[in-house]
Structure formats: structure tokens, C-alpha cells
Protein backbone atom coordinates (compact mmCIF):
# COMPACT_ATOMS: atom_id res chain seq x y z
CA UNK A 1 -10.78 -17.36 -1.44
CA UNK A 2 -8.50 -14.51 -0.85
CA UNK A 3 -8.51 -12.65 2.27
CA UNK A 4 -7.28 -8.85 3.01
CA UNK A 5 -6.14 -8.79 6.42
CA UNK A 6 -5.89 -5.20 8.09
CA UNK A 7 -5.17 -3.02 10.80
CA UNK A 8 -2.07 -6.30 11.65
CA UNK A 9 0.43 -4.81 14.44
CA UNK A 10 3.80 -4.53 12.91
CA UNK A 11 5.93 -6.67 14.72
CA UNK A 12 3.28 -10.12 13.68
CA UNK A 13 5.46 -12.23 11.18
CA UNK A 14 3.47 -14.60 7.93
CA UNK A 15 3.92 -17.51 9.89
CA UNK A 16 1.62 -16.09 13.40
CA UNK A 17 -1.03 -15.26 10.46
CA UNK A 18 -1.09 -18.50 9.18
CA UNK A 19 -1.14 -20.02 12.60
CA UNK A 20 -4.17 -17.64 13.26
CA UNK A 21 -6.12 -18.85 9.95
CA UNK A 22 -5.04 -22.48 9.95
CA UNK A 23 -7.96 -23.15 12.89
CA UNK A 24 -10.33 -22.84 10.39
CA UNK A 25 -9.16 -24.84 7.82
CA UNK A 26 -6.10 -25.24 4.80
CA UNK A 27 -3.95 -22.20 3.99
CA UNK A 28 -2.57 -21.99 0.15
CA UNK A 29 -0.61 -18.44 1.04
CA UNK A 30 0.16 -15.78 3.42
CA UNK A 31 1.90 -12.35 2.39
CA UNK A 32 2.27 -9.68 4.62
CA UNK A 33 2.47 -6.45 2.56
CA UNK A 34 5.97 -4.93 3.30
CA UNK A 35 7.91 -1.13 2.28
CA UNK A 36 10.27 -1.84 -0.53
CA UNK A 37 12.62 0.27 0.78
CA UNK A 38 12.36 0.03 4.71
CA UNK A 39 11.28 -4.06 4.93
CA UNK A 40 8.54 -3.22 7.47
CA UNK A 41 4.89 -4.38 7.72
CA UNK A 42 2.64 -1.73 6.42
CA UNK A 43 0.26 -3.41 8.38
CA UNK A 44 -2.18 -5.22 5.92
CA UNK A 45 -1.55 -8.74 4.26
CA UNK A 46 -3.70 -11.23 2.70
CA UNK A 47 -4.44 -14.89 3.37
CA UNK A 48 -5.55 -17.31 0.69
CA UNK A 49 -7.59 -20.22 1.51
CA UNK A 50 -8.82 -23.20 -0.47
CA UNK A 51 -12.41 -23.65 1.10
CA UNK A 52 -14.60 -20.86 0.42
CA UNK A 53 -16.69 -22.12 3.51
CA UNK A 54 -14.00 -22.28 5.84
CA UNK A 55 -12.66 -19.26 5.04
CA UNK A 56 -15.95 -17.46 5.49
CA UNK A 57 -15.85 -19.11 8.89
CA UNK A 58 -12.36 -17.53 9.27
CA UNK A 59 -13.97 -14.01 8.23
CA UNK A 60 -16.52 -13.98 10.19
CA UNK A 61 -14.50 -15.06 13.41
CA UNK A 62 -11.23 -13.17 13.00
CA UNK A 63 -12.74 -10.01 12.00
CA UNK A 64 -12.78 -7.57 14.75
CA UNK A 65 -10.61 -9.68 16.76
CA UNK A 66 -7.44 -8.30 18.96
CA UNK A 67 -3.97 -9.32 17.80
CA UNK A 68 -1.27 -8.48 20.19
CA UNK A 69 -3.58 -5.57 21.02
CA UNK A 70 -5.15 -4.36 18.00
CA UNK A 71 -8.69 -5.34 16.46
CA UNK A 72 -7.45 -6.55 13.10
CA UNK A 73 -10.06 -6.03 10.08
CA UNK A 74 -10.60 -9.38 7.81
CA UNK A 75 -12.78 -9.18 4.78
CA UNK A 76 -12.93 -11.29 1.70
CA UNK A 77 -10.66 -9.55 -0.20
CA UNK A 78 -12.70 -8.16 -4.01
CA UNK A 79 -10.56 -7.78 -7.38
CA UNK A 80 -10.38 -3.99 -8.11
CA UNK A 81 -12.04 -3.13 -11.50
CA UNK A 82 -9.63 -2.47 -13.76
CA UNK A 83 -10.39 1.45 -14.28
CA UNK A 84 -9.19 1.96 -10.57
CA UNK A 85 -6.04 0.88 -10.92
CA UNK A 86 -3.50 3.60 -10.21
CA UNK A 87 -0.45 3.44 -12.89
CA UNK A 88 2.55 4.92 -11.78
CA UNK A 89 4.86 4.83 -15.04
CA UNK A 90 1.87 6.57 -17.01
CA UNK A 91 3.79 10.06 -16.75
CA UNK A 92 0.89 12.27 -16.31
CA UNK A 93 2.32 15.63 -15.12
CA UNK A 94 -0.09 18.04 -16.44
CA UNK A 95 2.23 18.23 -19.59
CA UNK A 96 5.08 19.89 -18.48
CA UNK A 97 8.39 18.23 -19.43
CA UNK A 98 11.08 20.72 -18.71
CA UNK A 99 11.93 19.12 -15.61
CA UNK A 100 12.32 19.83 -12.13
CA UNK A 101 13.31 23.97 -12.13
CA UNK A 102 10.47 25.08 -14.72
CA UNK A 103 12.83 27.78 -15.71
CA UNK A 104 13.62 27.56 -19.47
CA UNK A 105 17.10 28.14 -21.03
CA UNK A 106 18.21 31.36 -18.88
CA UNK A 107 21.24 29.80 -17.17
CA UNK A 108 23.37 32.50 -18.44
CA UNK A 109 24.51 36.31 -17.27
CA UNK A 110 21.28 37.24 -17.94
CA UNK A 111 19.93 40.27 -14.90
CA UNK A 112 16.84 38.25 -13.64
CA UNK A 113 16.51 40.81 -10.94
CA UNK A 114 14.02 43.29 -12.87
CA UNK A 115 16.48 45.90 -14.05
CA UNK A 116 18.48 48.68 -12.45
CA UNK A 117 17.30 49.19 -8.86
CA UNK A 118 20.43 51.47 -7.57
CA UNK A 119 20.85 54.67 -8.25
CA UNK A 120 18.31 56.86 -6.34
């Protein structure tokens, strides 16, 4: 069974999960979900067990639980339908491709400033 895990306090490490799940039985996998670009714990992971009984155990005992002072959430953790899945590479930007300025190809001399405003 898969677990989701959340509501962890950064600073736990894979290893103090594991430790945490491990009293109720055989852990395949522990991944704490980490930034790509900063390394740190968003604060949610997942734990994979083998027994679906033990793990149930696990649920039902760890959830609500304080972790170095927070009441971590532990659920079994549910596929998501495939229709919810966000895509990021699908490009959807309401259709407009010109880029980042949305000005077309007026780079030039043109007066943008509508007309002559001197001259009183």
C-alpha cells in the first residue's frame, strides 16, 4: 500500500519516517517530496508498505500524531484519475505566441506617444 504522509516538519530526514512506520510492520520505500531547485522538504512524502493490514494499522495510528511538534496527516495514498493530471509542457497560453512583450513588430522610430502633443 502506498501512503501520503503530510503536514512532515522540514527538518525530519527518510530515514526518521521509516523508523516511524517500521513499528508496524516492513517498509518497501520512503521518499520525502523535495524542491528541485532549493533541496528542501516541501513537507509531504509517501511511505510504501508491503502489508495492506499493517499499513492500515500504521494509518490509523500515525495519523494525527505530533512529529517534532506538528500533527502529521497519513492517509492511504489514491491514484489520481488520469483527467486530473496537470501537464505542464502542454503550452496552453490562451493562444498567444508572440512572446513575452505582446507588442508586434514596432521596434523601430516609430512615435508611439499618440502624435504631436507640444505646441499649444
Amino acid at each position: 500500500m502506498n501512503i501520503f504522509v503530510g503536514s512532515l516538519p522540514f527538518s525530519i530526514e527518510e530515514a526518521d519516517l521509516r523508523e516511524s512506520f517500521e513499528a508496524y510492520g516492513a517498509v518497501d520505500s520512503v521518499k520525502i517530496i523535495t524542491d528541485k531547485f532549493t533541496g528542501r522538504s516541501k513537507g509531504f512524502g509517501f511511505v510504501e508498505m508491503t502489508n495492506d493490514d499493517e499499513a492500515q494499522k500504521a494509518i490509523d495510528e500515525l495519523n494525527g500524531a505530533t512529529v517534532q511538534g506538528r500533527a502529521i496527516v497519513v492517509n492511504k495514498s489514491e491514484p489520481k484519475p488520469e483527467g486530473e493530471r496537470r501537464s505542464f509542457n502542454n503550452n496552453s497560453r490562451g493562444g498567444d505566441s508572440r512572446g513575452g512583450y505582446g507588442g508586434g513588430n514596432s521596434r523601430g522610430g516609430e512615435n508611439r506617444g499618440g502624435g504631436n502633443r507640444g505646441g499649444y
